[in-house]
PDB file of N, CA and C in Angstrom:
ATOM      1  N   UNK A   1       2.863 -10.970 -15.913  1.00  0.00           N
ATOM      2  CA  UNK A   1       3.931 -10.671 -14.985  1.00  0.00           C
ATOM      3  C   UNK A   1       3.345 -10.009 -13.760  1.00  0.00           C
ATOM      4  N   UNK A   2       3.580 -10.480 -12.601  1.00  0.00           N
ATOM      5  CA  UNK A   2       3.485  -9.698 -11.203  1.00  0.00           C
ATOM      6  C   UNK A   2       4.671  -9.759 -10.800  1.00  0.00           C
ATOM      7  N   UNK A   3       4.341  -8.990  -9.621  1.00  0.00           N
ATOM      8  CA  UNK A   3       5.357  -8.122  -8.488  1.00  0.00           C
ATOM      9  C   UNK A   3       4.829  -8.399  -7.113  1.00  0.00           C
ATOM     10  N   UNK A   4       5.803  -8.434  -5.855  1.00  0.00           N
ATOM     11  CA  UNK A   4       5.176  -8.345  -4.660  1.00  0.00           C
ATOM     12  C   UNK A   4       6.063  -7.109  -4.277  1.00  0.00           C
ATOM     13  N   UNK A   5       4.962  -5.964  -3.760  1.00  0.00           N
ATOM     14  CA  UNK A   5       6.252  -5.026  -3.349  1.00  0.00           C
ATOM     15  C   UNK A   5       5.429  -4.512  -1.707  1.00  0.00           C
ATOM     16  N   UNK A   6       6.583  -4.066  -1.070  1.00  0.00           N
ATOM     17  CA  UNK A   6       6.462  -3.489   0.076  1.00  0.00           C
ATOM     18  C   UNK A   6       6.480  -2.195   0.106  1.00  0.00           C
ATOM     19  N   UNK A   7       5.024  -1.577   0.737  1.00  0.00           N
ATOM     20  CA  UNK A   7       5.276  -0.433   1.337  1.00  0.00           C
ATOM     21  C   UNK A   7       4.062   0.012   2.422  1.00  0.00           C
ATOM     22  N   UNK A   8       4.658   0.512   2.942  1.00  0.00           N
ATOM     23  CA  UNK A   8       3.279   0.933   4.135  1.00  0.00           C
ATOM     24  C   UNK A   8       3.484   0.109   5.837  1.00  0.00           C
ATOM     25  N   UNK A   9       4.769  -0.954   4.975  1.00  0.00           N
ATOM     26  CA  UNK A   9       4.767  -2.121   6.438  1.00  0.00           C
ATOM     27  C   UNK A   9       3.804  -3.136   5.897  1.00  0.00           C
ATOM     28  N   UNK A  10       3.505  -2.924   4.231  1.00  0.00           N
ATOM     29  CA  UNK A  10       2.161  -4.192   4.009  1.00  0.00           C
ATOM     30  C   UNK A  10       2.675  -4.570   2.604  1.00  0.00           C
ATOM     31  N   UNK A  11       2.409  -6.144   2.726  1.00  0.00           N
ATOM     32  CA  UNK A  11       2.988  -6.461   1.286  1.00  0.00           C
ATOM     33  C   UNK A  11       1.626  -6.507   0.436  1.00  0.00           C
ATOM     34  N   UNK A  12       1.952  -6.541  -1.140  1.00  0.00           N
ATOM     35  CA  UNK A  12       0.827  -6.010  -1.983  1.00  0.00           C
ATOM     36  C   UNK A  12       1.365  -7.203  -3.092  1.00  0.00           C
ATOM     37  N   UNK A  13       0.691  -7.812  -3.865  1.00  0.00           N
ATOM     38  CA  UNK A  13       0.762  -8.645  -5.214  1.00  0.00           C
ATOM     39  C   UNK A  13       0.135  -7.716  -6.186  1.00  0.00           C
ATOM     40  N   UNK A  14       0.664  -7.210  -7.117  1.00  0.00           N
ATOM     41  CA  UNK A  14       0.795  -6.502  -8.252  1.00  0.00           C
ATOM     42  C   UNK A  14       0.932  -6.886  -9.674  1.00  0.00           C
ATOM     43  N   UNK A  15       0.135  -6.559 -10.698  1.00  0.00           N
ATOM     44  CA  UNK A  15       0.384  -6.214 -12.028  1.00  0.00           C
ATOM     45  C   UNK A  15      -0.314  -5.530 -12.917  1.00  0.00           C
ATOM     46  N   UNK A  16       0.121  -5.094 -14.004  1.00  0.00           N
ATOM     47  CA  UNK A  16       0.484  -3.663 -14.930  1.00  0.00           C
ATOM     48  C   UNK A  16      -1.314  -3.853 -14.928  1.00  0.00           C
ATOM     49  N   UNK A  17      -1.626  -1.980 -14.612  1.00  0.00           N
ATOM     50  CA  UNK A  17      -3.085  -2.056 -14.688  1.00  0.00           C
ATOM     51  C   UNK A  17      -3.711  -1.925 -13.555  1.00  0.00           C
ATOM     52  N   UNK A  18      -3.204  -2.925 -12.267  1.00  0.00           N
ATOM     53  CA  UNK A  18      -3.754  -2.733 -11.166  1.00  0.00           C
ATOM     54  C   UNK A  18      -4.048  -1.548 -10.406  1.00  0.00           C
ATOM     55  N   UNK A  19      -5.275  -1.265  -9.968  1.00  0.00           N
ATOM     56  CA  UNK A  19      -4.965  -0.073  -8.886  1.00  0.00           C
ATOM     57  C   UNK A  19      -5.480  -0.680  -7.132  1.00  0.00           C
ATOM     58  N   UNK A  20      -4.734  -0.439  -6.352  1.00  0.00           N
ATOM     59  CA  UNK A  20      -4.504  -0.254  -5.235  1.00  0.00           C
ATOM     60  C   UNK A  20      -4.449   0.756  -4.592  1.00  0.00           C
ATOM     61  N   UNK A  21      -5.102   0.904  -2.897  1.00  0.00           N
ATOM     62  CA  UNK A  21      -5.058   1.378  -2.065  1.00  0.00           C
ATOM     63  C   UNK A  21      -3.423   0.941  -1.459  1.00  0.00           C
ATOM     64  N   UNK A  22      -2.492   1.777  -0.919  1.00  0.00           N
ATOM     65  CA  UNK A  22      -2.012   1.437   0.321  1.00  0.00           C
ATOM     66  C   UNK A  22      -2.114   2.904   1.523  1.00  0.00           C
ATOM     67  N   UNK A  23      -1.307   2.715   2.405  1.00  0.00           N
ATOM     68  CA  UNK A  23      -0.841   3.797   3.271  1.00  0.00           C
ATOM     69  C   UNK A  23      -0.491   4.761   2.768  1.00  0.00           C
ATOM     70  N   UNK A  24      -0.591   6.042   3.243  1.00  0.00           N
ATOM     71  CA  UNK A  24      -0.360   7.175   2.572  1.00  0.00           C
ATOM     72  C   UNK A  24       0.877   7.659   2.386  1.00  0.00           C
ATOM     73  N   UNK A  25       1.449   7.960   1.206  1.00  0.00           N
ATOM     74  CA  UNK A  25       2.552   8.236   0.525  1.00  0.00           C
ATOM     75  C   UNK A  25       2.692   9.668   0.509  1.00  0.00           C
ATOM     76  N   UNK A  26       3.560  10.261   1.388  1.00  0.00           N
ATOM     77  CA  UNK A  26       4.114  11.535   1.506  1.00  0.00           C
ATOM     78  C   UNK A  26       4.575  12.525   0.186  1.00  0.00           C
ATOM     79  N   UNK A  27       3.475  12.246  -0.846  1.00  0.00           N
ATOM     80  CA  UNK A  27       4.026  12.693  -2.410  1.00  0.00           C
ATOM     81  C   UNK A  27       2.393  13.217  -2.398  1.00  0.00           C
ATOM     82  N   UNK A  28       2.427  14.534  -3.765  1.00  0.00           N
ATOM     83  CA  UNK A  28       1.626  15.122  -4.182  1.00  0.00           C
ATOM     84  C   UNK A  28       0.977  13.873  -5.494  1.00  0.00           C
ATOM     85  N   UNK A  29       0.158  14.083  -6.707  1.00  0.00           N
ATOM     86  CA  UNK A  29      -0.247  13.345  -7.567  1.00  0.00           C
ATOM     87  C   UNK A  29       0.822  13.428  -8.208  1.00  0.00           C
ATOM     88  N   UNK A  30       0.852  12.339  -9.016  1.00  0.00           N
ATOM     89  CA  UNK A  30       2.165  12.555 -10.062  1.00  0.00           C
ATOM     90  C   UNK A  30       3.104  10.767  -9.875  1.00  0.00           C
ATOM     91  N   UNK A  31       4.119  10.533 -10.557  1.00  0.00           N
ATOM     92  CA  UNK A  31       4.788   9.435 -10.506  1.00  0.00           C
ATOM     93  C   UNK A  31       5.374   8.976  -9.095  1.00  0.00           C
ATOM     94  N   UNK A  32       5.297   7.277  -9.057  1.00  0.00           N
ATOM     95  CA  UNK A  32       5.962   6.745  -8.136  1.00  0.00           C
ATOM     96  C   UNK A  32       6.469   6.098  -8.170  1.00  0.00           C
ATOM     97  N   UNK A  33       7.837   5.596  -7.499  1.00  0.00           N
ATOM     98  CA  UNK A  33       8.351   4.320  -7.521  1.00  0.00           C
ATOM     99  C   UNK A  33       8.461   3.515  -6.667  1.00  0.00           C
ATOM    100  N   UNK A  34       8.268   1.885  -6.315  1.00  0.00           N
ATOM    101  CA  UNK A  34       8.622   1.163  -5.082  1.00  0.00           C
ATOM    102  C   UNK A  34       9.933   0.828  -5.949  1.00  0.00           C
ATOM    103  N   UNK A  35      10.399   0.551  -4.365  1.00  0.00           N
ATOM    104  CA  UNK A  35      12.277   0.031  -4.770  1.00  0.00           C
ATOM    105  C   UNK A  35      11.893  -1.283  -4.269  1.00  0.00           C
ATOM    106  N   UNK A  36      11.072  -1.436  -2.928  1.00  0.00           N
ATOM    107  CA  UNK A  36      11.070  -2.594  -2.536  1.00  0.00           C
ATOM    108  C   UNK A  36      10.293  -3.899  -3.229  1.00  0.00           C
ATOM    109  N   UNK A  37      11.532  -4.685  -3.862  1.00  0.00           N
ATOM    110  CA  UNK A  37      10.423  -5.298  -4.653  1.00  0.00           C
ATOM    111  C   UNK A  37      10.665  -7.208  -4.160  1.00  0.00           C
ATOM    112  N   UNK A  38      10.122  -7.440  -3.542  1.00  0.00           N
ATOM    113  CA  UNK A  38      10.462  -9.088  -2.833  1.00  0.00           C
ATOM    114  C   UNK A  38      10.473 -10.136  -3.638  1.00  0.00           C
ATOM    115  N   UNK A  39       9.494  -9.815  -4.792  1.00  0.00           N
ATOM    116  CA  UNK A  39       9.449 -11.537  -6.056  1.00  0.00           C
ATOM    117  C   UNK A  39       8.815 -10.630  -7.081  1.00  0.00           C
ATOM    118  N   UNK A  40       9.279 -11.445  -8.356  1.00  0.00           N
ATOM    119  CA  UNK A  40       8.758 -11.066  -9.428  1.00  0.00           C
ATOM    120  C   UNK A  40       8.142 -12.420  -9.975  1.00  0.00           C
ATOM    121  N   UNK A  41       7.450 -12.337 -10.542  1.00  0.00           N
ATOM    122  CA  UNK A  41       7.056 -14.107 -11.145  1.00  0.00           C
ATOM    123  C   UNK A  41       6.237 -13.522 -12.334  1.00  0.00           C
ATOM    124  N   UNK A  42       7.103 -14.406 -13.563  1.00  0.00           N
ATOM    125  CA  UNK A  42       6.623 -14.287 -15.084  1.00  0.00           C
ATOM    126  C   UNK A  42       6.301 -15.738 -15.208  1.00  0.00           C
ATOM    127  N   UNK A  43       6.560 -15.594 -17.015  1.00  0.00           N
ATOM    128  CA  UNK A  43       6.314 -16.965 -17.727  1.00  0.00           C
ATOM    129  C   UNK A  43       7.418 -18.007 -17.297  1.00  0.00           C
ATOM    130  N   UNK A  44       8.470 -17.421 -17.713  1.00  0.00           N
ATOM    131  CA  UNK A  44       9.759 -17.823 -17.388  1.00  0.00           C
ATOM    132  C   UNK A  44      10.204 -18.579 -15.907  1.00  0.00           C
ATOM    133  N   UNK A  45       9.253 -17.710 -14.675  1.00  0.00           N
ATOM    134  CA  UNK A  45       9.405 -18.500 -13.367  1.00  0.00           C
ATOM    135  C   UNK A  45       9.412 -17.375 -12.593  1.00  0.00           C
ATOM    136  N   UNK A  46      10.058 -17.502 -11.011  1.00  0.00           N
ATOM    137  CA  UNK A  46      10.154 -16.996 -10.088  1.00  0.00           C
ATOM    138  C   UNK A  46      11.281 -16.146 -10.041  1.00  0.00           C
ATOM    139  N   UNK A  47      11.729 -15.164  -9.506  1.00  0.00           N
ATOM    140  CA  UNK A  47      12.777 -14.204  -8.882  1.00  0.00           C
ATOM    141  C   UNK A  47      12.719 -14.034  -7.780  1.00  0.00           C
ATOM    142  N   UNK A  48      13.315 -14.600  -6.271  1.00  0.00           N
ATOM    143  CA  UNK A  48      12.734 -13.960  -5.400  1.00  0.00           C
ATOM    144  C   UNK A  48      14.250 -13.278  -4.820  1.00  0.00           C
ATOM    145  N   UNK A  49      13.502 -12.595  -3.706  1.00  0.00           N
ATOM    146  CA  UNK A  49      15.023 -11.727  -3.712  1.00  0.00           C
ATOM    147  C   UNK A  49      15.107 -12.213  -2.022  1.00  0.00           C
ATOM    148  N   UNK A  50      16.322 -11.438  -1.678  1.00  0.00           N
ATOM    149  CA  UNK A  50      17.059 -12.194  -0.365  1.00  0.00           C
ATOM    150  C   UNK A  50      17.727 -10.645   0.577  1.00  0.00           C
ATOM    151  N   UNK A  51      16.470 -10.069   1.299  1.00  0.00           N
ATOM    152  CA  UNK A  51      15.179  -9.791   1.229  1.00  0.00           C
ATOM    153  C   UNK A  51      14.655  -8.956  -0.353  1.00  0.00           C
ATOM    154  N   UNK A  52      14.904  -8.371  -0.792  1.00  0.00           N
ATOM    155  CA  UNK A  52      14.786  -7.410  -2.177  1.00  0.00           C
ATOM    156  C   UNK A  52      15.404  -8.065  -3.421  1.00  0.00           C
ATOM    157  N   UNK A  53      14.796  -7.368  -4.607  1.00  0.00           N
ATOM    158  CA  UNK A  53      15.373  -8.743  -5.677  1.00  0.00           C
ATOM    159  C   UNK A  53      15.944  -6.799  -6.333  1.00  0.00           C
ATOM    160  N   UNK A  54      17.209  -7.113  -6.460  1.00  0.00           N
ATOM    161  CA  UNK A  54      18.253  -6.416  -6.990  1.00  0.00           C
ATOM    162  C   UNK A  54      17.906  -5.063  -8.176  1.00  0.00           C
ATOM    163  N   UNK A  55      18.004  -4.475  -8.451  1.00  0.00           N
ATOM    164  CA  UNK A  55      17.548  -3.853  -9.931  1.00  0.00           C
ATOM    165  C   UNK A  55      15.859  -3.462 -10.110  1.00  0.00           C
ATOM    166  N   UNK A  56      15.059  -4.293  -9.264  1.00  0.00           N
ATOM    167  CA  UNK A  56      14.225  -4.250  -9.961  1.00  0.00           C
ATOM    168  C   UNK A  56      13.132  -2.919  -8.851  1.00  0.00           C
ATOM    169  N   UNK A  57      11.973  -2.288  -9.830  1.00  0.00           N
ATOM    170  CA  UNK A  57      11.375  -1.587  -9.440  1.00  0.00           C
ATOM    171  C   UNK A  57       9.651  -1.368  -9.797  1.00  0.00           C
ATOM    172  N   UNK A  58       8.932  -1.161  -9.055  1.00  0.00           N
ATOM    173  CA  UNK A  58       7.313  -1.042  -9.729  1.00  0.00           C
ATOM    174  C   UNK A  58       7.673   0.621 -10.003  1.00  0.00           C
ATOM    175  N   UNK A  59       7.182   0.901 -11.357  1.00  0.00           N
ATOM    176  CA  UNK A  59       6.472   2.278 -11.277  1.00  0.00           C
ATOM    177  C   UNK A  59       4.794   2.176 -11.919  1.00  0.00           C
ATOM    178  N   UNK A  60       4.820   3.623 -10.543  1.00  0.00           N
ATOM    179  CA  UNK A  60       2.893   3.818  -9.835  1.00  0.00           C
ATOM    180  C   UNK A  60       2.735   5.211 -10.585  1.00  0.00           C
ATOM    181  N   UNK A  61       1.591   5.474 -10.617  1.00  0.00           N
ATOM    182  CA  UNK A  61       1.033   6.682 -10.629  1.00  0.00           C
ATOM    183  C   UNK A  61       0.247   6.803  -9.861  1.00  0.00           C
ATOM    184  N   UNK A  62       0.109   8.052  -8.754  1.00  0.00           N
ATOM    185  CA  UNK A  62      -0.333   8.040  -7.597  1.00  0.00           C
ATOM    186  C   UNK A  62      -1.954   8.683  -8.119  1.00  0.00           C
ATOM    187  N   UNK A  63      -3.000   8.224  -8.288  1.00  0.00           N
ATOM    188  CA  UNK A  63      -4.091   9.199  -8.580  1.00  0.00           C
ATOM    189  C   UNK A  63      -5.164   9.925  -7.632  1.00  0.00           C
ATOM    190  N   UNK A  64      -4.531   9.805  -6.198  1.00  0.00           N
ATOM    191  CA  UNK A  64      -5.233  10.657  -5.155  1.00  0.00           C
ATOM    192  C   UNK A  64      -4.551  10.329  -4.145  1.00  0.00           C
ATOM    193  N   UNK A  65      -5.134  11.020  -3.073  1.00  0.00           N
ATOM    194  CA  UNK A  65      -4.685  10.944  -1.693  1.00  0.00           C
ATOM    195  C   UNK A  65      -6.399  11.402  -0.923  1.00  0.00           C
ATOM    196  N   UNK A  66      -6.529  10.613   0.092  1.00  0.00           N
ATOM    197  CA  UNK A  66      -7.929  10.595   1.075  1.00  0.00           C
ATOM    198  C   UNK A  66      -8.171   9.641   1.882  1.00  0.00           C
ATOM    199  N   UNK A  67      -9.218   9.937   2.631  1.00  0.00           N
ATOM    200  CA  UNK A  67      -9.627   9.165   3.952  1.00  0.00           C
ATOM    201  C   UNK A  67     -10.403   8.222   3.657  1.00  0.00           C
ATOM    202  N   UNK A  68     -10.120   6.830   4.407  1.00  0.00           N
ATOM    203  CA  UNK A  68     -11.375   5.997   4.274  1.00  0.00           C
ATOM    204  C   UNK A  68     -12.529   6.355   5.428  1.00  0.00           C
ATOM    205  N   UNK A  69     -13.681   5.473   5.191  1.00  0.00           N
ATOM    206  CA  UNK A  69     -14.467   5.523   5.813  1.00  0.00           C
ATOM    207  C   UNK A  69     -14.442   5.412   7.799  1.00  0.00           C
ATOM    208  N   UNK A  70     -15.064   6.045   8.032  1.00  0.00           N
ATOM    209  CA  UNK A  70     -15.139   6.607   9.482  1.00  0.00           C
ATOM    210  C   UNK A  70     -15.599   5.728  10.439  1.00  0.00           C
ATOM    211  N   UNK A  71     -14.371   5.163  11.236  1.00  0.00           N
ATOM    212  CA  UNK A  71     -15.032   4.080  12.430  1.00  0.00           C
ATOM    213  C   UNK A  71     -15.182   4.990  13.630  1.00  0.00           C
ATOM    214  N   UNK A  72     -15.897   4.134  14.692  1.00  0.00           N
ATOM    215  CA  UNK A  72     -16.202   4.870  15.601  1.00  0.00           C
ATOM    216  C   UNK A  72     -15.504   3.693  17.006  1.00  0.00           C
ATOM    217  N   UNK A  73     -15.178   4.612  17.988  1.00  0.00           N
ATOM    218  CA  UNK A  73     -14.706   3.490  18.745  1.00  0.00           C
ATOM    219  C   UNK A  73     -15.056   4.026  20.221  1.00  0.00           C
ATOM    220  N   UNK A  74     -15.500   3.339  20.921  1.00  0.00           N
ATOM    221  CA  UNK A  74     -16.094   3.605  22.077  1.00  0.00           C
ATOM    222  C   UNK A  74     -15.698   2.934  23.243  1.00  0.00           C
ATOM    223  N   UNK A  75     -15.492   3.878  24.691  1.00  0.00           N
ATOM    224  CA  UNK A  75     -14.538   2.880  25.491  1.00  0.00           C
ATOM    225  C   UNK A  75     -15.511   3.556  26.868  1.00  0.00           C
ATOM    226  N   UNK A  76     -15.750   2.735  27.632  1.00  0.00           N
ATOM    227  CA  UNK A  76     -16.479   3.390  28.907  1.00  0.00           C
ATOM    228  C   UNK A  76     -15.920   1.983  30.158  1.00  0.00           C
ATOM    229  N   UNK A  77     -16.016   2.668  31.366  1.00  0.00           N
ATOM    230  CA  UNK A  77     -15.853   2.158  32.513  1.00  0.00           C
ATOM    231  C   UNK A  77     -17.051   1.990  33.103  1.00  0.00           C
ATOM    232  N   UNK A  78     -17.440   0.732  33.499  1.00  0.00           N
ATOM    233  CA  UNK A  78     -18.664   0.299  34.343  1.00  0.00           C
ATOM    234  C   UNK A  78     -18.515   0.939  35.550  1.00  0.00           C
ATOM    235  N   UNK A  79     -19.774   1.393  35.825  1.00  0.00           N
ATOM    236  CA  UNK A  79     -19.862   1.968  36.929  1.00  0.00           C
ATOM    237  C   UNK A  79     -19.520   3.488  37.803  1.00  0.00           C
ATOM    238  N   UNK A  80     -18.837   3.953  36.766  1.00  0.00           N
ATOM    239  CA  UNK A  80     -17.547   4.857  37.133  1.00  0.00           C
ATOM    240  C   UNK A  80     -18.431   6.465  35.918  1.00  0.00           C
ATOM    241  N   UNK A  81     -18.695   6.285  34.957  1.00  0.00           N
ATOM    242  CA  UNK A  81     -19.890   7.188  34.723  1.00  0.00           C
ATOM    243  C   UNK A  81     -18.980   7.912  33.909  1.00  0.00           C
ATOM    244  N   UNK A  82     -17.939   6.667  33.606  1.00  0.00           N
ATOM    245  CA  UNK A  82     -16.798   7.242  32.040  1.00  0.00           C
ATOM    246  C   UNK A  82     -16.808   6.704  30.959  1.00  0.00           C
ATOM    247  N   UNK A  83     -17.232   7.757  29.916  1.00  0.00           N
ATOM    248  CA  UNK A  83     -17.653   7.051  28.322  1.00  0.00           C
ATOM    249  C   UNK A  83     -17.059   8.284  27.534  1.00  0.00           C
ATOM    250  N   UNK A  84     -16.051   7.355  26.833  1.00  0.00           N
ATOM    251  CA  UNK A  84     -15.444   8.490  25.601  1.00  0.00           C
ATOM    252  C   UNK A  84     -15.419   7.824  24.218  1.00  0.00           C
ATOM    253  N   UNK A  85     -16.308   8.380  23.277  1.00  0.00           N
ATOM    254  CA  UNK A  85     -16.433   8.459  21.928  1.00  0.00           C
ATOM    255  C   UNK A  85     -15.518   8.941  21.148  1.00  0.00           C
ATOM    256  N   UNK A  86     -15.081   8.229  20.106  1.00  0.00           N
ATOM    257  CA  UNK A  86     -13.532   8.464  19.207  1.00  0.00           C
ATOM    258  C   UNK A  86     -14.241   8.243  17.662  1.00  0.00           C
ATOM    259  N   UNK A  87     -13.444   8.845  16.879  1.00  0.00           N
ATOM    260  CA  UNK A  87     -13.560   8.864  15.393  1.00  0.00           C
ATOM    261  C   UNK A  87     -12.633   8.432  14.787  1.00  0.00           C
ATOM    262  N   UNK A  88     -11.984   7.632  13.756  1.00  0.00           N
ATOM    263  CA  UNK A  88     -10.738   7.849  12.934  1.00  0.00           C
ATOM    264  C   UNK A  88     -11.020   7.783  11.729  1.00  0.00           C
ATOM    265  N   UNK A  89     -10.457   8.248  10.907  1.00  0.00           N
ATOM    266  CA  UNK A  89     -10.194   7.717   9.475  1.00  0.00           C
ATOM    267  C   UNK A  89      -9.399   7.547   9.006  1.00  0.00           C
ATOM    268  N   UNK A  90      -8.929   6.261   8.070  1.00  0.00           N
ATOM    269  CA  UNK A  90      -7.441   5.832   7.703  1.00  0.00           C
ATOM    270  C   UNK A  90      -6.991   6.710   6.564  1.00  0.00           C
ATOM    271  N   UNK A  91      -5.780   7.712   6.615  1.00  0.00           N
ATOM    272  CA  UNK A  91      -5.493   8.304   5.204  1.00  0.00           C
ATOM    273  C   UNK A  91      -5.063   6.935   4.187  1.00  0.00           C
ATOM    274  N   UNK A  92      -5.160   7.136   3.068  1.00  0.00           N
ATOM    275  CA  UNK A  92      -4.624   6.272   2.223  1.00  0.00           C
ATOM    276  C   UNK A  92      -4.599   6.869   1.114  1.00  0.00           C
ATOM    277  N   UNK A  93      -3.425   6.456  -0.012  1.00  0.00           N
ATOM    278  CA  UNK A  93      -3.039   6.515  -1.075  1.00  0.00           C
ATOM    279  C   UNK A  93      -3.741   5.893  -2.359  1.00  0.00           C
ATOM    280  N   UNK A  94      -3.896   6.214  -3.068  1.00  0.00           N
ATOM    281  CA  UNK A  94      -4.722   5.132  -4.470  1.00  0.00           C
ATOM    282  C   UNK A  94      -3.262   5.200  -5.549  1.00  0.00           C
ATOM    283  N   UNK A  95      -3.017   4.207  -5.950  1.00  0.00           N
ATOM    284  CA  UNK A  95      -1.978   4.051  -6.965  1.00  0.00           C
ATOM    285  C   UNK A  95      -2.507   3.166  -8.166  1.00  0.00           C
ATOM    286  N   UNK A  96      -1.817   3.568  -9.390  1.00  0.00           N
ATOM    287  CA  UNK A  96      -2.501   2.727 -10.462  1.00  0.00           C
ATOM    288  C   UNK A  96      -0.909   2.228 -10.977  1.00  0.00           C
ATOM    289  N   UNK A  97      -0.751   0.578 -10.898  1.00  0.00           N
ATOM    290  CA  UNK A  97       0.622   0.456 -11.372  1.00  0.00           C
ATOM    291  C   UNK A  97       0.681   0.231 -12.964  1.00  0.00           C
ATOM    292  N   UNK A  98       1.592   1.030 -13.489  1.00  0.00           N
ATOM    293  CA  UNK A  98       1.846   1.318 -14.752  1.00  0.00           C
ATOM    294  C   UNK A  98       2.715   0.226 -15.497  1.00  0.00           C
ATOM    295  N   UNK A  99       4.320   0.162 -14.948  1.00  0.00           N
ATOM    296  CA  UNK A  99       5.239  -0.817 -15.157  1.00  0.00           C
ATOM    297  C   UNK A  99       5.696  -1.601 -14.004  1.00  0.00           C
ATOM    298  N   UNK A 100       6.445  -2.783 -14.660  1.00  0.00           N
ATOM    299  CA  UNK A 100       7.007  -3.762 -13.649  1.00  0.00           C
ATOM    300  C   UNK A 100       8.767  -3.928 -14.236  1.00  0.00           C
ATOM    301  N   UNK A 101       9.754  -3.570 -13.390  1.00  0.00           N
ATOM    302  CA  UNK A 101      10.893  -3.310 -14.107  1.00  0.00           C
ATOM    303  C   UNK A 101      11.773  -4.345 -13.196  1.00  0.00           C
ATOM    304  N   UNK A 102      12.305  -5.518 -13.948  1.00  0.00           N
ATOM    305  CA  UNK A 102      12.726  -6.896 -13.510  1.00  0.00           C
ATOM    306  C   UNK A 102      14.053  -6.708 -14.046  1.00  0.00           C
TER     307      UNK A 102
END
């Protein structure tokens, strides 16, 4: 059994076991739930929903919160004797999905 669920603004294909990165989830460690759940697909077939499929829900267990790795981004003007150096790092979430509730 999988799941496609939304969150972050990014869709994810899911099942029991998986762990995933998404966007960072405004929660401490501990349980999660997506509501948004777009298709389910078993043995049985497809569910898709119209946008969301009704009832159904992933629960996550969130097992951290941290930064990915550090890009660097660099922007300068020819000639002009302007160069500015930038850092980011993406926060992100790690989730391990537990159940799939159809």
């Amino acid at each position: 059994m999988y799941a496609i669920i939304e969150t972050g603004g990014k869709q994810y294909q899911v099942k029991e076991g998986d762990e995933i990165f998404v966007e960072k989830l405004g929660v401490e460690e501990g349980e999660v739930t997506f509501d948004k759940v777009l298709l389910i697909g078993n043995d049985s077939g497809i569910t898709a929903g119209a946008p969301y499929v009704s009832g159904a829900s992933v629960k996550a267990t969130l097992i951290k919160n941290g930064k990915g790795k550090k890009i660097r981004v660099f922007t300068y003007k020819p000639k002009k004797g302007e160069k500015v150096a930038k850092g980011h790092r993406q926060p992100y979430s790690k989730v391990k999905i537990d159940a799939i509730n159809a």
